[in-house]
Protein backbone atom coordinates (compact mmCIF):
# COMPACT_ATOMS: atom_id res chain seq x y z
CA UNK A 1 23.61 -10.48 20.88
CA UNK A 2 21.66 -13.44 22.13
CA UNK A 3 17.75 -13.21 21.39
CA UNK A 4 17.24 -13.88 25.70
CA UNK A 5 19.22 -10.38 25.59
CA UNK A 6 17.08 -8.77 23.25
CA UNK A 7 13.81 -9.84 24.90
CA UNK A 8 15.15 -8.18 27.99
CA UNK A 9 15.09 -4.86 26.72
CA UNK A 10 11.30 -5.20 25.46
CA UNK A 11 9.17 -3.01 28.06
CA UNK A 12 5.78 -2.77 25.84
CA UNK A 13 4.56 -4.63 22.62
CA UNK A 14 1.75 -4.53 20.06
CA UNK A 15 0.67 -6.67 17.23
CA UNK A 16 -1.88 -5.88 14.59
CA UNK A 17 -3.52 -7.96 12.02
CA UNK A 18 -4.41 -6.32 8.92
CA UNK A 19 -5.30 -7.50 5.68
CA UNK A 20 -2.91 -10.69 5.90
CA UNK A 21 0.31 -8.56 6.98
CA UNK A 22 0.71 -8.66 10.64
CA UNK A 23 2.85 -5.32 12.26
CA UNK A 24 4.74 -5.85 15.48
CA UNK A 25 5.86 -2.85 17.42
CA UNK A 26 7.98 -3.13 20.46
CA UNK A 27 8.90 0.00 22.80
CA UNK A 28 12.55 -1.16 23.95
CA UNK A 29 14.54 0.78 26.45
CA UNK A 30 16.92 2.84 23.56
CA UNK A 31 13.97 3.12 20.73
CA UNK A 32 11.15 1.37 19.09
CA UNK A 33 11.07 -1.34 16.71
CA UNK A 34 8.68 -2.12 14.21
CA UNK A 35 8.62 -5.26 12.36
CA UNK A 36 5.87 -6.09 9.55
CA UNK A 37 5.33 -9.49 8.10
CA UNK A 38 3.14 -10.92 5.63
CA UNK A 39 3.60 -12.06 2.10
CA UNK A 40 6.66 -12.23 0.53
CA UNK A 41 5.80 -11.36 -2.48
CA UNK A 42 3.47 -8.52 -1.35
CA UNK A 43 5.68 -7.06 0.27
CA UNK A 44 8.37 -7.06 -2.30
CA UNK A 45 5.74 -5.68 -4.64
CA UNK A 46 4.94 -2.88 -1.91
CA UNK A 47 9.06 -2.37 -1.73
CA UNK A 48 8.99 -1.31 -5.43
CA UNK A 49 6.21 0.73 -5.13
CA UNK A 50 7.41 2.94 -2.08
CA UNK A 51 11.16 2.53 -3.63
CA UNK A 52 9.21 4.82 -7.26
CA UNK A 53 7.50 7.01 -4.90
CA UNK A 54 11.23 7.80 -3.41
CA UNK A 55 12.59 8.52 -6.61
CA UNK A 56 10.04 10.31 -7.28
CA UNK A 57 10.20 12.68 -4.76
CA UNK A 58 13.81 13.17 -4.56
CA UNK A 59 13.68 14.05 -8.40
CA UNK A 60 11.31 16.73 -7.00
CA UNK A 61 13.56 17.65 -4.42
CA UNK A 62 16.28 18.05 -6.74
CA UNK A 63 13.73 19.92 -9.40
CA UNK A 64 13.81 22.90 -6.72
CA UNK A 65 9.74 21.59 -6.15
CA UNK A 66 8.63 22.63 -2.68
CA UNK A 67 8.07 19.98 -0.38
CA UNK A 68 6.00 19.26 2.70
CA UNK A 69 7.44 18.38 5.50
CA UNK A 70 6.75 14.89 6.06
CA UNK A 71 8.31 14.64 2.48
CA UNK A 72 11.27 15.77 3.08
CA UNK A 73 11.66 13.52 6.64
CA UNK A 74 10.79 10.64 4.63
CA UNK A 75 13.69 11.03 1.73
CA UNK A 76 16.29 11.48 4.67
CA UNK A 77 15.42 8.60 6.65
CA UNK A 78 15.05 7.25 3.25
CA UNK A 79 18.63 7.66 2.10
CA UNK A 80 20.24 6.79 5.70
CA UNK A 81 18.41 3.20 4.93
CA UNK A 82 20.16 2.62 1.88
C-alpha cells in the first residue's frame, strides 16, 4: 500500500500532547488506529514495564486467581500481539 492510499481511508483524527509523548488516533473506514510517539527510550522503558505487568497477570491467570474483566481482555489482545 501507498501512504496516498492510506490517507484515503482516514475519515476523523486526533492528536494529543501529553507529557512529551504525543498520541495520534485516526477513525479509518475498517477500524481505528492509534499511534503514540515520544521518546525512544521512554517508551522502551514503558514496554518493559507493561511487558512485567503481563507476565504478571497471566501467572495469575494460570494460578486459578480471579480476574476482572478488563484483565483478562488485556492478556488476550496481549498474546494475539506477540
Amino acid at each position: 500500500m501507498n501512504q496516498e492510499n492510506n490517507e484515503e481511508k482516514v475519515y476523523k483524527q486526533a492528536t494529543e500532547k501529553c507529557g512529551g509523548v504525543e498520541f495520534k488516533v485516526e477513525g479509518l473506514k475498517d477500524g481505528y488506529r492509534v499511534t503514540v510517539r515520544g521518546d525512544e527510550e521512554r517508551i522502551k522503558e514503558q514496554r518493559r514495564v507493561a511487558s512485567s505487568f503481563m507476565n504478571f497477570t497471566r501467572q495469575a491467570d494460570k494460578a486459578g486467581w480471579w480476574l476482572p474483566w478488563p484483565f483478562r481482555v488485556l492478556l488476550q489482545l496481549w498474546s494475539r500481539y506477540k
